[in-house]
N, C-alpha and C. Protein backbone atom coordinates (compact mmCIF):
# COMPACT_ATOMS: atom_id res chain seq x y z
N UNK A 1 19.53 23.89 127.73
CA UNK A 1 18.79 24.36 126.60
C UNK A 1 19.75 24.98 125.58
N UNK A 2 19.68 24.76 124.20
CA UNK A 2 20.18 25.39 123.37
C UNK A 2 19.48 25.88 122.32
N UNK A 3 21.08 27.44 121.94
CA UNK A 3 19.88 28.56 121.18
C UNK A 3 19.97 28.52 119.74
N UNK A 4 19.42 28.32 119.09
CA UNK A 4 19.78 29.01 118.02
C UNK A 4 19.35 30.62 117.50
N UNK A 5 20.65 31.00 117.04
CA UNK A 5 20.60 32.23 117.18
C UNK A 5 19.68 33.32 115.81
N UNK A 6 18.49 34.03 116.37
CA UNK A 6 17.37 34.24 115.58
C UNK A 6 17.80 34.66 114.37
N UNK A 7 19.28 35.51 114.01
CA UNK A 7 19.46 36.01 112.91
C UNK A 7 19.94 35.31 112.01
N UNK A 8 20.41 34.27 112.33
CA UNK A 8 20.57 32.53 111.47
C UNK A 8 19.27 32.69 110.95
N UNK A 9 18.69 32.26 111.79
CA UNK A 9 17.26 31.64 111.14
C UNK A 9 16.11 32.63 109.97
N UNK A 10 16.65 33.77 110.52
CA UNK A 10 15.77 34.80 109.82
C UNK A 10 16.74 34.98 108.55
N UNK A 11 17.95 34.68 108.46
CA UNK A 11 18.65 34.79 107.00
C UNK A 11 18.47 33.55 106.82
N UNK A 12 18.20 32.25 107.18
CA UNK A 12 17.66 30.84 106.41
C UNK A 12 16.21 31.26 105.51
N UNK A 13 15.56 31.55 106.16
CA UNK A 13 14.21 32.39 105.69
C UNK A 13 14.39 33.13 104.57
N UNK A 14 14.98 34.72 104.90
CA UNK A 14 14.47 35.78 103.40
C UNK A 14 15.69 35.50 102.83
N UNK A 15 16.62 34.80 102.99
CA UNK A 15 18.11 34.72 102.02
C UNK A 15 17.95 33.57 100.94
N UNK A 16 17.40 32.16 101.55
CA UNK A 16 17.86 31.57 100.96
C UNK A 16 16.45 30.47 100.87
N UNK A 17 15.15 30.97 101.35
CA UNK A 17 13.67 30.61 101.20
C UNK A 17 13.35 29.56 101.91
N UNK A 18 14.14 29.30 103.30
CA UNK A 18 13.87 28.38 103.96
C UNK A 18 12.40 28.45 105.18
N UNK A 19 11.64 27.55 104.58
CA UNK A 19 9.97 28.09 105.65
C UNK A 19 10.31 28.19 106.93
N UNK A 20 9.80 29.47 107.35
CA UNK A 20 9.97 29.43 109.37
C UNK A 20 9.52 28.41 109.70
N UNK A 21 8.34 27.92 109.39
CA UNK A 21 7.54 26.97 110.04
C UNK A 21 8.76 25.69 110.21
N UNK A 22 9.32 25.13 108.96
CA UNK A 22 10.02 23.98 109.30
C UNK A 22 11.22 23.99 109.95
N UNK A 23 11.98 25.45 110.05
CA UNK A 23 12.90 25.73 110.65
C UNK A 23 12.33 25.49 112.67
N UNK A 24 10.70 26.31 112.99
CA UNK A 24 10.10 25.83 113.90
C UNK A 24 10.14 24.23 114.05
N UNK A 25 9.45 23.96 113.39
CA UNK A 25 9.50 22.11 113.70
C UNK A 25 10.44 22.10 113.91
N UNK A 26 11.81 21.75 113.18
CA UNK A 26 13.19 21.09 113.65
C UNK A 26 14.30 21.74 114.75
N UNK A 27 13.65 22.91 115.00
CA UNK A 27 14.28 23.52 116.42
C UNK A 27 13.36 22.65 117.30
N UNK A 28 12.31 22.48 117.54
CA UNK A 28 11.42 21.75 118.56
C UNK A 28 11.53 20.21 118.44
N UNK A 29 12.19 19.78 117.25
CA UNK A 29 12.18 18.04 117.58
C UNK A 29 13.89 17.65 118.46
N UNK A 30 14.20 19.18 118.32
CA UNK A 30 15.86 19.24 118.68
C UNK A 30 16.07 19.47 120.27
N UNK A 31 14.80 19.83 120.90
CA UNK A 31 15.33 20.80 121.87
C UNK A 31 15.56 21.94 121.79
N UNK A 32 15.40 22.67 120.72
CA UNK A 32 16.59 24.07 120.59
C UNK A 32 15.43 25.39 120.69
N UNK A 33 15.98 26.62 121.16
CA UNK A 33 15.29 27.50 121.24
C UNK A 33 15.60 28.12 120.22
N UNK A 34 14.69 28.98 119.75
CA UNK A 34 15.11 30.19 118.74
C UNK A 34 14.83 31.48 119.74
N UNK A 35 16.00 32.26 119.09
CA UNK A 35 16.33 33.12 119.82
C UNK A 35 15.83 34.32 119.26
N UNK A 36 14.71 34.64 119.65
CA UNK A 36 13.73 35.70 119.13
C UNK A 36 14.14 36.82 118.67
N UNK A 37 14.52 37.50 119.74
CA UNK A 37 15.19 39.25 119.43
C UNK A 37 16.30 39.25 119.02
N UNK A 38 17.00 38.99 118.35
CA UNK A 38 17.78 38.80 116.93
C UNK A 38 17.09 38.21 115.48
N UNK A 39 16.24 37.46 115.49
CA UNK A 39 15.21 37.25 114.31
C UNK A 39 14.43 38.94 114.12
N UNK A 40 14.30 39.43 115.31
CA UNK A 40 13.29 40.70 114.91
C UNK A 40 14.23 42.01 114.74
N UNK A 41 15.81 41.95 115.49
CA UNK A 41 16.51 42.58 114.86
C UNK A 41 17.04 42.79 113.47
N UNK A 42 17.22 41.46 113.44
CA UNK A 42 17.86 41.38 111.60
C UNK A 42 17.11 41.62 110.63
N UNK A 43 15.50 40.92 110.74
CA UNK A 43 14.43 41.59 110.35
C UNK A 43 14.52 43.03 109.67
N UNK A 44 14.13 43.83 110.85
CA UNK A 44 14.39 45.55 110.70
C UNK A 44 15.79 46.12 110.04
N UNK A 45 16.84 45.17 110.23
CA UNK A 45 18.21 45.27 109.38
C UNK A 45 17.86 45.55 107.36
N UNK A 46 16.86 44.15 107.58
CA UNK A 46 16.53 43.96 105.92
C UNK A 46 15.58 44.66 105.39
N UNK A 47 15.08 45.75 106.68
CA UNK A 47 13.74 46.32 106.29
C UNK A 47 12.29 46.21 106.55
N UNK A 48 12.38 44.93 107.08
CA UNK A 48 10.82 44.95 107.52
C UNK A 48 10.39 45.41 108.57
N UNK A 49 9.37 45.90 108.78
CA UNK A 49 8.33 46.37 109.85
C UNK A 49 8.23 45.76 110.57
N UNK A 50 7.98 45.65 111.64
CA UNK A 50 7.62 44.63 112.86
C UNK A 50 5.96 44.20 112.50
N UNK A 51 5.40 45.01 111.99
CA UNK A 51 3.96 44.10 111.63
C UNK A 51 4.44 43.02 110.69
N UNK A 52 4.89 42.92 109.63
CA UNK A 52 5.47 41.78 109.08
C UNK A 52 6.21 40.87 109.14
N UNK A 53 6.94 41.05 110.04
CA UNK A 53 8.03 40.16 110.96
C UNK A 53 6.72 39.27 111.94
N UNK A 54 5.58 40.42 112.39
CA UNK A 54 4.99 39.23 113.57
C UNK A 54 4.01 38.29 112.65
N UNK A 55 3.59 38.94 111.45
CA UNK A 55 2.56 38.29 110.68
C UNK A 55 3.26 37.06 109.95
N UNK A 56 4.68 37.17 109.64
CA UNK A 56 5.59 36.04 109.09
C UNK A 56 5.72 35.08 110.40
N UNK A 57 6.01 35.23 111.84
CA UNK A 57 5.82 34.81 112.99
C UNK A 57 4.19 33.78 113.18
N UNK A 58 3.43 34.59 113.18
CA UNK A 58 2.76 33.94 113.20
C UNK A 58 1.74 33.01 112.26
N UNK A 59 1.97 32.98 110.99
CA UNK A 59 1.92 32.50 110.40
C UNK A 59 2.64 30.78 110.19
N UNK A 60 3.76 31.52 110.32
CA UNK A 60 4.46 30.26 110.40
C UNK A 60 4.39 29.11 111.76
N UNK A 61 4.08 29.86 113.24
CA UNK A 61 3.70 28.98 114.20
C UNK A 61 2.29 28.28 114.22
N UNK A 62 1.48 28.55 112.98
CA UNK A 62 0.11 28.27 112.72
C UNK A 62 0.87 27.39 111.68
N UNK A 63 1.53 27.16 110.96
CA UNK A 63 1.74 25.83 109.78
C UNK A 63 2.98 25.02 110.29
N UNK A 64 3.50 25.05 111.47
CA UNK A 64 4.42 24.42 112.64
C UNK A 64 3.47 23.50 113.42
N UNK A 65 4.13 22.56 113.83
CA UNK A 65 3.04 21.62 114.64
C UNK A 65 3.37 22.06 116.02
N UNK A 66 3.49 23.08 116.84
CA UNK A 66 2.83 23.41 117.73
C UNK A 66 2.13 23.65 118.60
N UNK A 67 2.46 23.65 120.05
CA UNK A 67 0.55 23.40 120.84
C UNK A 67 0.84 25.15 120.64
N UNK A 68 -0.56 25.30 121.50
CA UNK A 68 -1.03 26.69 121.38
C UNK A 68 -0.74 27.47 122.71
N UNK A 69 0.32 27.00 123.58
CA UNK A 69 0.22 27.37 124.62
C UNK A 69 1.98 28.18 124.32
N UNK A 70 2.49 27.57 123.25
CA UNK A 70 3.69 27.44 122.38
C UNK A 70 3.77 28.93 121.70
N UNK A 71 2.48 28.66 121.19
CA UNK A 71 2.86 30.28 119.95
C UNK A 71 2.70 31.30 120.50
N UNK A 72 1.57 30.70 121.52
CA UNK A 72 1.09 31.90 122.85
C UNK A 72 2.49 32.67 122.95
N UNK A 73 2.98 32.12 123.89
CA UNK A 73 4.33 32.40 124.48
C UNK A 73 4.96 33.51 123.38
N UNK A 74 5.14 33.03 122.33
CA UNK A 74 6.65 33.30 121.15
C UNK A 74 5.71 34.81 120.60
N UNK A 75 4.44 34.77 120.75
CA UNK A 75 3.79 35.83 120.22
C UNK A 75 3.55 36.55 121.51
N UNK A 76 3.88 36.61 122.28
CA UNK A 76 3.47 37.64 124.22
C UNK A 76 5.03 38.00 124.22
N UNK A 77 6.11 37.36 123.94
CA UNK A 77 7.44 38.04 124.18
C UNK A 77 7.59 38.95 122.92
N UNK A 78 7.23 38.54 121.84
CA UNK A 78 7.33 39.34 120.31
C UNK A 78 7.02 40.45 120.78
N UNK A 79 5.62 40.81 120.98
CA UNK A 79 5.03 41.91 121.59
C UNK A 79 6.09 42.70 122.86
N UNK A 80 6.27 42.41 123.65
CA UNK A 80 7.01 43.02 124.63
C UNK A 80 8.08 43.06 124.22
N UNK A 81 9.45 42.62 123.66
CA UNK A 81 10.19 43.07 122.90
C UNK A 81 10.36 43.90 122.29
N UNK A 82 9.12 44.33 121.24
CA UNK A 82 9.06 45.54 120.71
C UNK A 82 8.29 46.83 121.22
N UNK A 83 7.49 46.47 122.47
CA UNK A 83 7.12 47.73 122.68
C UNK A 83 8.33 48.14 123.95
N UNK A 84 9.20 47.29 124.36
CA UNK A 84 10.56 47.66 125.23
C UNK A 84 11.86 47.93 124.33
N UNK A 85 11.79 47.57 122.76
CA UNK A 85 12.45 48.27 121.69
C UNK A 85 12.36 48.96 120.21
N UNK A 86 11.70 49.83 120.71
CA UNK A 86 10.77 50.25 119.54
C UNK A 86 11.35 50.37 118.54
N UNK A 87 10.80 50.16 116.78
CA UNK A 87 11.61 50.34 115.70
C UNK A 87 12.00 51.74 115.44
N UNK A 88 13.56 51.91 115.48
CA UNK A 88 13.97 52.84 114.63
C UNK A 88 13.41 53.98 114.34
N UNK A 89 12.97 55.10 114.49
CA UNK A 89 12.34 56.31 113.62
C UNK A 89 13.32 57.11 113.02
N UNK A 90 12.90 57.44 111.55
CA UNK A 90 14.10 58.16 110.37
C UNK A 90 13.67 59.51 110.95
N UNK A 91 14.62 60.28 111.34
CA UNK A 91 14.94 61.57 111.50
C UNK A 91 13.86 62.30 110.76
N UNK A 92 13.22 62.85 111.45
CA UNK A 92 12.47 64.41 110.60
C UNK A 92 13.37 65.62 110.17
N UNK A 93 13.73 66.09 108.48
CA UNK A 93 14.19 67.45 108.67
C UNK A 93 13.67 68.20 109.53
């Protein structure tokens, strides 16, 4: 199996406007995995929330040709990922 590595893909996305979804398709006509927890790291790098990271997630595995047993999956590890690495909290004075 090969990975591609999520923070590629998530700077193909908000850098340079490449759709997750087709980046999905052509990792899946390839064989290739995307490598999740680095997409949701780099994410939080550029600022986003993890609600928007999963809503860009899933969005895009809904306009990906996908079975549903597929997004299942990519959306049950999303979740556990982040509640086993929670985002960041800014210091209280």
């Amino acid at each position: 199996m090969t990975l591609m590595p999520g923070a590629e893909v998530f700077r193909m996305k908000d850098r340079h406007g490449i759709p997750l979804s087709m980046t999905i398709n052509l990792c899946i006509l390839r064989n290739v995995t995307i490598e999740w927890p680095s997409f949701i790291e780099e994410a939080r790098a550029s600022g986003w929330y993890d609600f928007r990271t999963l809503a860009q997630i899933k969005s895009a595995l809904s306009d990906a040709d996908v079975e549903g047993e597929y997004a299942t999956a990519v959306i049950q590890r999303f979740k556990l990922y982040v509640l086993q690495h929670p985002y960041p909290m800014v210091d209280q004075p």
